[in-house]
C-alpha atoms as a PDB file:
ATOM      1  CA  UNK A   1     121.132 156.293 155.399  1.00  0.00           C
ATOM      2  CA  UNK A   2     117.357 155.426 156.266  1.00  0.00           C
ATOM      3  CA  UNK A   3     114.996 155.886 153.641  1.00  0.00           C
ATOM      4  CA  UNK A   4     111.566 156.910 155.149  1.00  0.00           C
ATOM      5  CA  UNK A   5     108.738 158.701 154.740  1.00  0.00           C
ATOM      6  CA  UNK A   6     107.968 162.235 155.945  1.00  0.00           C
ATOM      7  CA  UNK A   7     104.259 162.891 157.377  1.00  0.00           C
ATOM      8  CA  UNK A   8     104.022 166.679 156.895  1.00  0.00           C
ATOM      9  CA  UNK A   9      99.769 167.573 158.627  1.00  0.00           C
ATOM     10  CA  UNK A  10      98.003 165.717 155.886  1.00  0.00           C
ATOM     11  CA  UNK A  11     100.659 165.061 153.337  1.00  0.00           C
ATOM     12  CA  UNK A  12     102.413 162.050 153.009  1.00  0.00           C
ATOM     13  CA  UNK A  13     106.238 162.567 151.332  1.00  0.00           C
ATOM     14  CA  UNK A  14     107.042 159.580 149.778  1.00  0.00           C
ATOM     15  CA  UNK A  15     111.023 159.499 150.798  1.00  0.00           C
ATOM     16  CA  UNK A  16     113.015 161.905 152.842  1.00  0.00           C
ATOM     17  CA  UNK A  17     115.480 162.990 150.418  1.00  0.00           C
ATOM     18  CA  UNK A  18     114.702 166.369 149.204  1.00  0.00           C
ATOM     19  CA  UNK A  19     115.534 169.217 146.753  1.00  0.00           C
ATOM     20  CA  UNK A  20     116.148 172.953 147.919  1.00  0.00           C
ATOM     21  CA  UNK A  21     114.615 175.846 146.312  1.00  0.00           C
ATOM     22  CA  UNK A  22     117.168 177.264 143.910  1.00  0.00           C
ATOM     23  CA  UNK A  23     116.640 180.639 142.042  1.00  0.00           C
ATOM     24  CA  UNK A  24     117.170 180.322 138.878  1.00  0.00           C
ATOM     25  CA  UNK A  25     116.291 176.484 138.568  1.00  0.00           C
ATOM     26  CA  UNK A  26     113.559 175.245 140.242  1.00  0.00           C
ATOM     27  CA  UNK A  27     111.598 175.861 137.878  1.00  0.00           C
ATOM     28  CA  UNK A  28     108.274 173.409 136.973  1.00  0.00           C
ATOM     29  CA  UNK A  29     110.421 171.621 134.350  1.00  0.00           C
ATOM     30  CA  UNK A  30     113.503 170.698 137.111  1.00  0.00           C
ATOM     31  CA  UNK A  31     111.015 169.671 139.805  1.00  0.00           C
ATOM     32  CA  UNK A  32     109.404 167.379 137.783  1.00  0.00           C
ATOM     33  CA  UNK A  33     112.782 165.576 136.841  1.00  0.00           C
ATOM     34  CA  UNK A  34     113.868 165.786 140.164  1.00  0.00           C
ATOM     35  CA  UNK A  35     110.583 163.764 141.092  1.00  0.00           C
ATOM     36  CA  UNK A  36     110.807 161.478 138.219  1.00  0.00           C
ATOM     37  CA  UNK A  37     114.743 160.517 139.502  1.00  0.00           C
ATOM     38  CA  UNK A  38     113.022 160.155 143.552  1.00  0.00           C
ATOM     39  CA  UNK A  39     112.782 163.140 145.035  1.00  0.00           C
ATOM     40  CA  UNK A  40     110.391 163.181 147.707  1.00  0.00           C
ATOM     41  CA  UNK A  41     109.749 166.951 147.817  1.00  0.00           C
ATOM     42  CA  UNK A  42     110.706 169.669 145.627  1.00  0.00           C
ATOM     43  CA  UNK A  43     109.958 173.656 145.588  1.00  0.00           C
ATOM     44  CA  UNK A  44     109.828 176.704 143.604  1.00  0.00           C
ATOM     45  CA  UNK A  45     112.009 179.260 143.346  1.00  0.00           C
ATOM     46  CA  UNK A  46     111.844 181.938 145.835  1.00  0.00           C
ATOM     47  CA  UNK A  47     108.672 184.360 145.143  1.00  0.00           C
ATOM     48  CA  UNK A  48     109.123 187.576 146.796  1.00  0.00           C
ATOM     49  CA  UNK A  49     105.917 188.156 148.353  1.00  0.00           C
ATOM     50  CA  UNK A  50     105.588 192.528 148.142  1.00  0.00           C
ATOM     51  CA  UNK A  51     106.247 191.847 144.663  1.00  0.00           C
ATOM     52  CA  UNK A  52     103.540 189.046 144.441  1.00  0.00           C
ATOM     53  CA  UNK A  53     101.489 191.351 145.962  1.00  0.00           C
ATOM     54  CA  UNK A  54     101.492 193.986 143.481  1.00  0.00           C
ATOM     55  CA  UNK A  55     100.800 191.501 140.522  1.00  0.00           C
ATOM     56  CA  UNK A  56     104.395 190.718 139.580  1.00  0.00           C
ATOM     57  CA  UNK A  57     104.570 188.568 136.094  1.00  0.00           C
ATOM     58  CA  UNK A  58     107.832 187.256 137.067  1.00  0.00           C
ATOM     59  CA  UNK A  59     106.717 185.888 140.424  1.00  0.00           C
ATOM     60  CA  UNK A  60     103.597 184.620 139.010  1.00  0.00           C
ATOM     61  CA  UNK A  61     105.286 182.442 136.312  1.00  0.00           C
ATOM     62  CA  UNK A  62     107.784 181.114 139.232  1.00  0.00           C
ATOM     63  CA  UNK A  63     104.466 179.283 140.520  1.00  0.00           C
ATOM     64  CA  UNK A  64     103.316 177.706 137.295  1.00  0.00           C
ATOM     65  CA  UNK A  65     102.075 174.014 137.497  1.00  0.00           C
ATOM     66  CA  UNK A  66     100.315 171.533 136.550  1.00  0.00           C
ATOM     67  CA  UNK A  67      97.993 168.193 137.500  1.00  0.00           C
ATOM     68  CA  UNK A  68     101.165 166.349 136.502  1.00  0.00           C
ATOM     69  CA  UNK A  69     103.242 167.709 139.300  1.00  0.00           C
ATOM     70  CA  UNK A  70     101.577 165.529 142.433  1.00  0.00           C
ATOM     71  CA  UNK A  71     102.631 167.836 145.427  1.00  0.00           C
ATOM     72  CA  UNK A  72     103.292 171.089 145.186  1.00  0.00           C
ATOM     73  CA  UNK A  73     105.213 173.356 147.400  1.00  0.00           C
ATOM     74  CA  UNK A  74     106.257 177.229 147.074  1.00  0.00           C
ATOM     75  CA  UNK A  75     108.669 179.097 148.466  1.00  0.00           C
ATOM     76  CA  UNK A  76     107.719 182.344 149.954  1.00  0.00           C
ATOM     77  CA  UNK A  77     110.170 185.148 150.906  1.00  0.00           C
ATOM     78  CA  UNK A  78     109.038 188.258 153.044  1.00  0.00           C
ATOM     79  CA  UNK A  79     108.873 190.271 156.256  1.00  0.00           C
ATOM     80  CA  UNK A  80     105.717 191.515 156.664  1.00  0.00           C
ATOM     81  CA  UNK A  81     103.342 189.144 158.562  1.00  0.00           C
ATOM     82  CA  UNK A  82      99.739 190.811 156.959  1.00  0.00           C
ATOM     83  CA  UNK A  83     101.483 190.316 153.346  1.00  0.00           C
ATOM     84  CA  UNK A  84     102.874 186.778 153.700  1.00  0.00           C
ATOM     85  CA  UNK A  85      99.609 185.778 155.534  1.00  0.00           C
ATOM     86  CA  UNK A  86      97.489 187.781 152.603  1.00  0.00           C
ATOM     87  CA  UNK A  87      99.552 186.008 149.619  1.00  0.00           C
ATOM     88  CA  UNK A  88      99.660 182.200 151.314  1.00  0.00           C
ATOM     89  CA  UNK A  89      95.509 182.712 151.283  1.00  0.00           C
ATOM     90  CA  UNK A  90      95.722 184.313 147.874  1.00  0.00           C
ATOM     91  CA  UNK A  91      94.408 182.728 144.420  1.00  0.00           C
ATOM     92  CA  UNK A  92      98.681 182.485 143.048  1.00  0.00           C
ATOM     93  CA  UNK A  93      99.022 179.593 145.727  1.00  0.00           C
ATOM     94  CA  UNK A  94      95.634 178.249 145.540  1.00  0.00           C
ATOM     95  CA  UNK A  95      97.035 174.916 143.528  1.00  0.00           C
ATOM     96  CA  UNK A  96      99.925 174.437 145.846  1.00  0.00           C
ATOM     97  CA  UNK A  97      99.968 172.021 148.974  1.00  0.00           C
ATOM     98  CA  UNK A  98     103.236 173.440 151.203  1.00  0.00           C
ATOM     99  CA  UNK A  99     104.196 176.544 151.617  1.00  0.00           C
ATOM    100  CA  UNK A 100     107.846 176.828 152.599  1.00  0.00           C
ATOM    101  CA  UNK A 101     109.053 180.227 154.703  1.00  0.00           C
ATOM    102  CA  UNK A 102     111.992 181.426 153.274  1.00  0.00           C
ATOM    103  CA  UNK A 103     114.206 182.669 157.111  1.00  0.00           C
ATOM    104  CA  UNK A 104     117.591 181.344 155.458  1.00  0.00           C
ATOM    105  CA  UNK A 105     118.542 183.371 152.432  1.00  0.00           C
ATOM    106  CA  UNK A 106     121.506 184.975 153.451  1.00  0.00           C
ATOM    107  CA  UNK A 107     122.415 187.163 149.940  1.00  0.00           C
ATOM    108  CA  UNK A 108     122.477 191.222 150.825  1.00  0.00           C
ATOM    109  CA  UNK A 109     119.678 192.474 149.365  1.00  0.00           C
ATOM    110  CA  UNK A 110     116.796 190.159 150.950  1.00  0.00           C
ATOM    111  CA  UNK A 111     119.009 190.218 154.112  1.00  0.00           C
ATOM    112  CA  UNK A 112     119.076 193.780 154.867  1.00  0.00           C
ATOM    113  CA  UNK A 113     115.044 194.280 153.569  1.00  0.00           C
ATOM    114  CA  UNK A 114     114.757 192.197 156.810  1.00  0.00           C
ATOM    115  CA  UNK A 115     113.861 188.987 155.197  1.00  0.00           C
ATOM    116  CA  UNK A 116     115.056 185.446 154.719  1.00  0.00           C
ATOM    117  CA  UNK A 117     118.375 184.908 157.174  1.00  0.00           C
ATOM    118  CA  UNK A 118     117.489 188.786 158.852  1.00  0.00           C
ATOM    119  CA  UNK A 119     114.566 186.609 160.587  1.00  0.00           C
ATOM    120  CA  UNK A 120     117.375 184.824 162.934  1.00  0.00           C
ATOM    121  CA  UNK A 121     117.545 188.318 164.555  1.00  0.00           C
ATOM    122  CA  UNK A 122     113.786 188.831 165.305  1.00  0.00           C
ATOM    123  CA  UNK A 123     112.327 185.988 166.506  1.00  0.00           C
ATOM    124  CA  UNK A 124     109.037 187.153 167.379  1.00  0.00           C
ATOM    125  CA  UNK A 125     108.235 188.920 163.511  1.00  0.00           C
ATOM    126  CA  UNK A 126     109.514 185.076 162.575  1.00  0.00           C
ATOM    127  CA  UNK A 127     106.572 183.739 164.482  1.00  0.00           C
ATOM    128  CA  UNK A 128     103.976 185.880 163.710  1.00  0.00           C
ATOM    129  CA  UNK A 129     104.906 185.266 159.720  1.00  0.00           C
ATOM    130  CA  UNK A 130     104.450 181.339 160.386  1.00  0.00           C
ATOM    131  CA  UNK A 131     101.393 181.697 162.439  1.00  0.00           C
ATOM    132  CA  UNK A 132      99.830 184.055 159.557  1.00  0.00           C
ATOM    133  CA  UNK A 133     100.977 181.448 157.222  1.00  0.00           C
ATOM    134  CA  UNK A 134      99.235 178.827 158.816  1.00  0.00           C
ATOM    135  CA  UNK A 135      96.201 180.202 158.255  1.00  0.00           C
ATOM    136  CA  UNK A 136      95.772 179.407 155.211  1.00  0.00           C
ATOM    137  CA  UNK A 137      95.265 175.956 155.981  1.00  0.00           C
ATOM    138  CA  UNK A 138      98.194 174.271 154.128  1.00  0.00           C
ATOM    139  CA  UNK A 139     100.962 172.582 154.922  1.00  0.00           C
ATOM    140  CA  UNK A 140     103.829 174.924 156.376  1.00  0.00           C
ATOM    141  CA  UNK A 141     107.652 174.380 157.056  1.00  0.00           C
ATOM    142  CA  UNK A 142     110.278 176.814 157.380  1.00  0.00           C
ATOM    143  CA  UNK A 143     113.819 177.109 155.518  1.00  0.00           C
ATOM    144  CA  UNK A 144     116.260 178.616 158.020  1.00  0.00           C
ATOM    145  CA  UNK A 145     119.961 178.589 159.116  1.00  0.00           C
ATOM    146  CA  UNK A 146     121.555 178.402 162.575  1.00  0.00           C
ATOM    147  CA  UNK A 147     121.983 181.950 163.266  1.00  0.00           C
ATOM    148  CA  UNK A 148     123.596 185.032 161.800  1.00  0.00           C
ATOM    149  CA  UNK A 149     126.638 185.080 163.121  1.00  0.00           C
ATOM    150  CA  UNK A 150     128.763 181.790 164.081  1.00  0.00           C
ATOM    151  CA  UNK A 151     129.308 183.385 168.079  1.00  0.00           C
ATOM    152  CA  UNK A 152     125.136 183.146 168.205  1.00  0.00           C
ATOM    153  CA  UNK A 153     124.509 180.303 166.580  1.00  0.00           C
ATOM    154  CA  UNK A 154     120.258 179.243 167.834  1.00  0.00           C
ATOM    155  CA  UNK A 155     119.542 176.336 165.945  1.00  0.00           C
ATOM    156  CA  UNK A 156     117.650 174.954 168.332  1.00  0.00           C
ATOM    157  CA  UNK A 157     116.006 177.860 170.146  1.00  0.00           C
ATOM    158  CA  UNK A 158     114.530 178.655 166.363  1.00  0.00           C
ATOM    159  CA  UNK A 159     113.660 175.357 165.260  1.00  0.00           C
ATOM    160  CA  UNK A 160     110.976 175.194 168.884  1.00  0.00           C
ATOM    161  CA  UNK A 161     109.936 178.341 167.673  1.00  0.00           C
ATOM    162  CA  UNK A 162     109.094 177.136 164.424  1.00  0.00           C
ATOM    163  CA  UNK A 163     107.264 174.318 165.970  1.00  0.00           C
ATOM    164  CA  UNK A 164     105.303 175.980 168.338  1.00  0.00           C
ATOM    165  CA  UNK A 165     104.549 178.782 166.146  1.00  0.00           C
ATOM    166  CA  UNK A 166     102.563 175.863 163.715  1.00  0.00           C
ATOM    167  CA  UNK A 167     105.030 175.037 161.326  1.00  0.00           C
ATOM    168  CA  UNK A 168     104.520 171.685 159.965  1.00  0.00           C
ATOM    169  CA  UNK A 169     108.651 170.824 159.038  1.00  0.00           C
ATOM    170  CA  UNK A 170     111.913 172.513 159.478  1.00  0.00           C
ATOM    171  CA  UNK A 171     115.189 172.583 157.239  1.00  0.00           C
ATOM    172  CA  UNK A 172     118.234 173.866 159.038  1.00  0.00           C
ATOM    173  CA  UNK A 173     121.435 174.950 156.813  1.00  0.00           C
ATOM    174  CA  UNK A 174     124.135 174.057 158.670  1.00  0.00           C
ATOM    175  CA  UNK A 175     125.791 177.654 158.141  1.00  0.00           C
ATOM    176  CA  UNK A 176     125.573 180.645 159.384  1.00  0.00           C
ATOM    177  CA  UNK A 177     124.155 183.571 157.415  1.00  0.00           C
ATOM    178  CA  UNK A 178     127.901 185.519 157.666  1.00  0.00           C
ATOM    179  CA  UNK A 179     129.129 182.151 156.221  1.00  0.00           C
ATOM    180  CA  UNK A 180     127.168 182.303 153.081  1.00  0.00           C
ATOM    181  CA  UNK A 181     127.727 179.128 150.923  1.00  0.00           C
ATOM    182  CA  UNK A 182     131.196 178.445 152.317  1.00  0.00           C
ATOM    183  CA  UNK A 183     132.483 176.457 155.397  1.00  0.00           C
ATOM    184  CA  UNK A 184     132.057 173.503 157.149  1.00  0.00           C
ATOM    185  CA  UNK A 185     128.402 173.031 158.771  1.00  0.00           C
ATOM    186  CA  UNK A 186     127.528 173.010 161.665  1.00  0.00           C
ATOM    187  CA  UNK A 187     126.463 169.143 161.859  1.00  0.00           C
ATOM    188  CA  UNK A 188     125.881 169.593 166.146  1.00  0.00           C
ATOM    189  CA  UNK A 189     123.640 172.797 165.590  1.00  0.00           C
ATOM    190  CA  UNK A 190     121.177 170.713 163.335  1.00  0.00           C
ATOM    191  CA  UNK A 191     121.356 168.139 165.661  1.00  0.00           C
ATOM    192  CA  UNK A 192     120.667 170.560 167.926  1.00  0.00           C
ATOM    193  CA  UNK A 193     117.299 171.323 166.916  1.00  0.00           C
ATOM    194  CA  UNK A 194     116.794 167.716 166.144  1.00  0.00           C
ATOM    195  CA  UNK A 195     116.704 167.175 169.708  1.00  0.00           C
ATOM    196  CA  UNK A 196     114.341 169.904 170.798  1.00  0.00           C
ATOM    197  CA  UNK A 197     111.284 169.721 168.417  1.00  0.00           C
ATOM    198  CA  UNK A 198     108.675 166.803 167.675  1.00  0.00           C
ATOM    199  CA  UNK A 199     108.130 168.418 163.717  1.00  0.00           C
ATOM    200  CA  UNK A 200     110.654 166.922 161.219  1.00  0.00           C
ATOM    201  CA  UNK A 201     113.886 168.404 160.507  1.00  0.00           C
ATOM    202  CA  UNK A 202     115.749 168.236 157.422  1.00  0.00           C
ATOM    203  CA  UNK A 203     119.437 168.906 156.933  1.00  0.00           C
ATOM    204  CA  UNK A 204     120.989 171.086 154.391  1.00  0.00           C
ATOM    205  CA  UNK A 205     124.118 172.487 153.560  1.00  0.00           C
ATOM    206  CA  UNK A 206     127.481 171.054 152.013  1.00  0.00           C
ATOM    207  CA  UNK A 207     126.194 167.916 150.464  1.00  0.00           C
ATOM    208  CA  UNK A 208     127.937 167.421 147.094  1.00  0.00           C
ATOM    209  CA  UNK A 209     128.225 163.434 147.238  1.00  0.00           C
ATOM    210  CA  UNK A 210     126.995 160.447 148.372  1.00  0.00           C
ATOM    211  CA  UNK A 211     128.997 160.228 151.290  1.00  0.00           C
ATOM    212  CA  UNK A 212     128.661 163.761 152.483  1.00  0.00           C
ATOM    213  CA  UNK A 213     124.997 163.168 151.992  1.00  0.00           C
ATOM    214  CA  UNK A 214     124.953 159.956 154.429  1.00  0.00           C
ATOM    215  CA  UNK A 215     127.420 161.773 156.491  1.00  0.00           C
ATOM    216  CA  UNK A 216     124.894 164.769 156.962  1.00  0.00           C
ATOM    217  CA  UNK A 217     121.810 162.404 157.988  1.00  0.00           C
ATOM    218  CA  UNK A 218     124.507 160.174 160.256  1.00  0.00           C
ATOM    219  CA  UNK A 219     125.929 162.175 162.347  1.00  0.00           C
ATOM    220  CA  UNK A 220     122.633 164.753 162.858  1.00  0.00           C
ATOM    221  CA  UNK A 221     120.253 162.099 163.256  1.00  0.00           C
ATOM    222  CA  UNK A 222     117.751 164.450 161.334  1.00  0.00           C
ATOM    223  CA  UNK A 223     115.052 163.032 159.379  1.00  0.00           C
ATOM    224  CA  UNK A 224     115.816 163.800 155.871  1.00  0.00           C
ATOM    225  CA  UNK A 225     118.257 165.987 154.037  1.00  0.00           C
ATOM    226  CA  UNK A 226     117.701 168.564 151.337  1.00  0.00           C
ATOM    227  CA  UNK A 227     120.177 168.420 148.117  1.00  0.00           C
ATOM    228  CA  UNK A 228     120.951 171.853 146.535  1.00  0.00           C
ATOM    229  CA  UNK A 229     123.299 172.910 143.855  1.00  0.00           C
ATOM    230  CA  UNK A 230     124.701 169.307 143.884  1.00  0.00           C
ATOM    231  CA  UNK A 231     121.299 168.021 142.585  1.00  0.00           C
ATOM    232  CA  UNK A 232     122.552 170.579 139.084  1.00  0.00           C
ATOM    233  CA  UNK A 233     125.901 168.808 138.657  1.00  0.00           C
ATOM    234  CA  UNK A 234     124.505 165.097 139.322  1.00  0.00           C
ATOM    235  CA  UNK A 235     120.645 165.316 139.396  1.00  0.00           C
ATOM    236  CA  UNK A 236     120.847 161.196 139.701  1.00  0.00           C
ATOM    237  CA  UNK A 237     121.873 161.748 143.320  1.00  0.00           C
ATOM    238  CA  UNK A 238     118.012 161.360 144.227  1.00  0.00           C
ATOM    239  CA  UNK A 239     117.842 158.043 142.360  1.00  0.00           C
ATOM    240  CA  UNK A 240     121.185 156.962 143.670  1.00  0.00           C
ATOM    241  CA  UNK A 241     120.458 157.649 147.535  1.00  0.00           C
ATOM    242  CA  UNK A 242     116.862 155.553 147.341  1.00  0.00           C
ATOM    243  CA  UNK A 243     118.516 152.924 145.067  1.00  0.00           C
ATOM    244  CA  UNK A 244     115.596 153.630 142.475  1.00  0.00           C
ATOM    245  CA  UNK A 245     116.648 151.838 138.899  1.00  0.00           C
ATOM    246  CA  UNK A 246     116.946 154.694 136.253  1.00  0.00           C
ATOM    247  CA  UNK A 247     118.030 153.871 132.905  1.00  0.00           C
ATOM    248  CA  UNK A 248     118.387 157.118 131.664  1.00  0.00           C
ATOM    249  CA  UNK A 249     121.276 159.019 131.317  1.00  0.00           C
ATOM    250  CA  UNK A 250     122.689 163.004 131.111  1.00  0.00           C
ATOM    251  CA  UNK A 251     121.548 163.567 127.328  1.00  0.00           C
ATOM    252  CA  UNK A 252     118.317 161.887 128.105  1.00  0.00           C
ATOM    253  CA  UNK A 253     117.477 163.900 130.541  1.00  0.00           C
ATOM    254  CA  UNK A 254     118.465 167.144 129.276  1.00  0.00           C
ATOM    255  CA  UNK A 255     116.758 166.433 125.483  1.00  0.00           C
ATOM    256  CA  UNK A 256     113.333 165.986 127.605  1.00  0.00           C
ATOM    257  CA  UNK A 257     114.145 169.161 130.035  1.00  0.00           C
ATOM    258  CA  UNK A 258     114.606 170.965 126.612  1.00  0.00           C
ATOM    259  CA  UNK A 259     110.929 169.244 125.254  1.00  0.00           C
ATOM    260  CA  UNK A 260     109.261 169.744 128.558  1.00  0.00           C
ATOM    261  CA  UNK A 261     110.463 173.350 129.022  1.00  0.00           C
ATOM    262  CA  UNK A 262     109.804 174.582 125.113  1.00  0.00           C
ATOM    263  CA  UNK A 263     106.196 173.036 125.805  1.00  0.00           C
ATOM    264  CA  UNK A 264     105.480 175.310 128.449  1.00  0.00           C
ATOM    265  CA  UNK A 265     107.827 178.389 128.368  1.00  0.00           C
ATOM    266  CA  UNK A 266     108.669 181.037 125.487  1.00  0.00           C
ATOM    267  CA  UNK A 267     112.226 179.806 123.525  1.00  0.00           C
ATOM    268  CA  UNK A 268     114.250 182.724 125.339  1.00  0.00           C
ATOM    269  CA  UNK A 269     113.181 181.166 129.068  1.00  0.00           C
ATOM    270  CA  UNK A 270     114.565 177.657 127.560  1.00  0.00           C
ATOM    271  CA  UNK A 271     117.979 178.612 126.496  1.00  0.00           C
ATOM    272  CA  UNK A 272     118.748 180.640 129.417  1.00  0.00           C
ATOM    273  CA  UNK A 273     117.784 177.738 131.649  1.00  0.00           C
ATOM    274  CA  UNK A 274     118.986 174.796 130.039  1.00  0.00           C
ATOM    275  CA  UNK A 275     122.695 176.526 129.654  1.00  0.00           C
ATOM    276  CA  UNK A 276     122.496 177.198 133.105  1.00  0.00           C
ATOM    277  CA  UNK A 277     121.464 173.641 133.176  1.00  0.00           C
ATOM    278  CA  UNK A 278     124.213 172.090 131.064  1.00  0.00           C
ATOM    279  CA  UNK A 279     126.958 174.262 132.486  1.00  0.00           C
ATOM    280  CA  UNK A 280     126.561 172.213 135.641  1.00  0.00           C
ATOM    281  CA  UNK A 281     126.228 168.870 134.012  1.00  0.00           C
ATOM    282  CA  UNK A 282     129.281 169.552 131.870  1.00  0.00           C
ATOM    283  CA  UNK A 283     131.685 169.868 135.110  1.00  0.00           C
ATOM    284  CA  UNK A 284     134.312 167.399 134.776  1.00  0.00           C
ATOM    285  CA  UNK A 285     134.418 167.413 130.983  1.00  0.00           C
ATOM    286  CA  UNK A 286     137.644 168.866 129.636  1.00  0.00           C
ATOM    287  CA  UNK A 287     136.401 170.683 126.636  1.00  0.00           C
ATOM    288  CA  UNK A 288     133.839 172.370 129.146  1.00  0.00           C
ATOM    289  CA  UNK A 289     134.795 175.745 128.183  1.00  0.00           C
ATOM    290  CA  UNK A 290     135.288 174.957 124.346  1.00  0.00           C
ATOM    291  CA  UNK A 291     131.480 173.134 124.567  1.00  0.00           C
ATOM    292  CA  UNK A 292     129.933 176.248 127.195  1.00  0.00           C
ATOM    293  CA  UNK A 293     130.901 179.092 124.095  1.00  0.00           C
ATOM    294  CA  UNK A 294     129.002 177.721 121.928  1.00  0.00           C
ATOM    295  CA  UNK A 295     126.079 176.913 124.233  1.00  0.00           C
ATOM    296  CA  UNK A 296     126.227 180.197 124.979  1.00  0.00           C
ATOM    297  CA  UNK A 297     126.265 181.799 121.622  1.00  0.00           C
ATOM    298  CA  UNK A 298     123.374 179.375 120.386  1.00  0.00           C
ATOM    299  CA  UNK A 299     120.102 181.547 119.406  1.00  0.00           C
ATOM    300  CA  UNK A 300     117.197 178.675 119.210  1.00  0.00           C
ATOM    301  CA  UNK A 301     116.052 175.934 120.281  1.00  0.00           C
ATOM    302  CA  UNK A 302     117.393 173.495 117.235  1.00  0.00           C
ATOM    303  CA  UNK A 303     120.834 174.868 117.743  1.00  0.00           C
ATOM    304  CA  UNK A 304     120.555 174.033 121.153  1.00  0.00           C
ATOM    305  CA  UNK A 305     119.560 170.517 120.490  1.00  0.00           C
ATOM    306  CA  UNK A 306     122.249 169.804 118.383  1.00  0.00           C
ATOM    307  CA  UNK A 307     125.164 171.153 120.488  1.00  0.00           C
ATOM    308  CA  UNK A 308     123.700 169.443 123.609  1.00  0.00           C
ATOM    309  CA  UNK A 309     124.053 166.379 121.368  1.00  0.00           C
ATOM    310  CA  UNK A 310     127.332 166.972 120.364  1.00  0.00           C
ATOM    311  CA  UNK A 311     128.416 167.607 124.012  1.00  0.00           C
ATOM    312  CA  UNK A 312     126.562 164.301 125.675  1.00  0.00           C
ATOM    313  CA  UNK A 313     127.056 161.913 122.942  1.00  0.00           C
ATOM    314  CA  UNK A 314     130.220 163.220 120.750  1.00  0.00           C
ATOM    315  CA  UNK A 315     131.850 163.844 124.161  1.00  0.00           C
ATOM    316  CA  UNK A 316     131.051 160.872 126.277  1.00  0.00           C
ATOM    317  CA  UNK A 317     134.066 159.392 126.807  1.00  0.00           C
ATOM    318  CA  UNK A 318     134.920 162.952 128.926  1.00  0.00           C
ATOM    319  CA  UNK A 319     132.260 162.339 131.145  1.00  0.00           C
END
């Protein structure tokens, strides 16, 4: 696949291979590995924007930067055009760069609130969110999906909307919302919308190698694809895809996710994320469920150390 930079307004991505906002672990720590291993772009977590509104704590500490962290993008979630236009102008995004419109998320409870995938149905409240958005002055693009339903699948008729409503870039998920996480994507719909729009679009959806990865950008001809929960199991994929020399390897980078997490989160927020963490490098490894019981019974932040030692360097030859 063709490694190229993405011109997004003013910003200048330095490679087209991107990570997805994941709740649950995009936090600042991942991002920043994800850059280190060549990721061109990389988000937050999802902040529901009613609760930013009314002062949430927990979607205030799913913005937290730094300098360190060279572009910054956020993930907004919401269906009110006043509010989302309100919190992209407010002081919580004032550090960040990008704001990304959450019209994808396809889970119940956002879905029938009328946000995130529920946006596919109302085109117009879509467009009024983006063109609030945009008025903030930052760089906007737009996480969607290519419809609700597979029998109305508008791809293409949303992605021009997108465009001409201001946004900046467009990721289309290959699936529909009723598909969830499961299926076969639609490769022609993202090409699709490819086809009708000037902005960049960025393919997602059912990349879990290499191959499925240059498959994705092949066959859509889109400009750059977005890694999800593939980036957990094999977080080298973004090194691997740009050819960028790394010489570090799984207990490397989870001993300075642990350093770099405990430096800027409470020890309770660092265990819960770097099990998550290690569950998903620990697929393929056949005392998994021997090594994820005592991960998971750990209590601090030395006992994590040493059983994350004892499952990447003990354990190696399982890997």
């Amino acid at each position: 696949m063709e490694i190229k930079e993405l011109r997004l307004g003013n910003i200048i991505i330095p490679c087209n291979v991107l990570m997805a906002p994941l709740a649950g672990y995009t936090c600042y720590p991942f991002r920043m590995l994800c850059y280190d291993l060549g990721a061109g772009l990389c988000y937050t977590e999802m902040v529901n924007c009613n609760a930013l509104k009314y002062k949430d704590e927990a979607m205030q500490k799913l913005l937290f930067t730094t300098s360190d962290e060279k572009i910054k993008a956020a993930q907004l979630v919401g269906s009110d055009p006043r509010i989302m236009e309100k919190m992209a102008r407010s002081e919580y995004l004032s550090e960040f760069d990008i704001i990304d419109i959450n019209m994808g998320c396809p889970v119940p409870n956002v879905f029938k609130s009328g946000q995130g995938s529920a946006l596919l149905g109302d085109l117009k409240r879509a467009s009024s969110i983006i063109k609030g958005c945009k008025k903030s002055g930052k760089v906007i693009t737009v996480k969607t999906r290519i419809g609700i339903k597979e029998d109305v699948m508008i791809a293409g008729e949303f992605a021009k909307m997108c465009e001409d409503a201001g946004a900046d870039m467009v990721t289309i998920h290959g699936r529909s919302r009723n598909m969830m996480y499961y299926g076969t994507p639609y490769f022609n719909q993202i090409e699709q919308a490819k086809s009708v729009v000037k902005i960049p679009v960025i393919a997602n959806g059912g990349i879990f190698s290499i191959e499925e990865a240059e498959k994705m950008m092949n066959v859509t001809g889109a400009d750059g694809i977005m890694v999800a929960r593939y980036a957990l199991e094999n977080p080298f994929i973004f090194s691997e895809l740009i050819h960028k020399d790394i010489k570090k390897d799984k207990y490397t980078v989870i001993s300075e996710q642990i350093d770099l997490t405990s430096k800027y989160y409470d020890e309770i927020f660092t265990i819960l994320y770097i099990r998550r963490f290690v569950a998903y490098l620990m697929k393929g490894s056949k005392a998994a469920r021997q090594y994820k019981t005592e991960l998971y019974n750990c209590g601090n932040i030395e006992e994590l150390k040493f059983i994350v030692k004892k499952i990447f360097l003990e354990e190696r030859e399982n890997y």
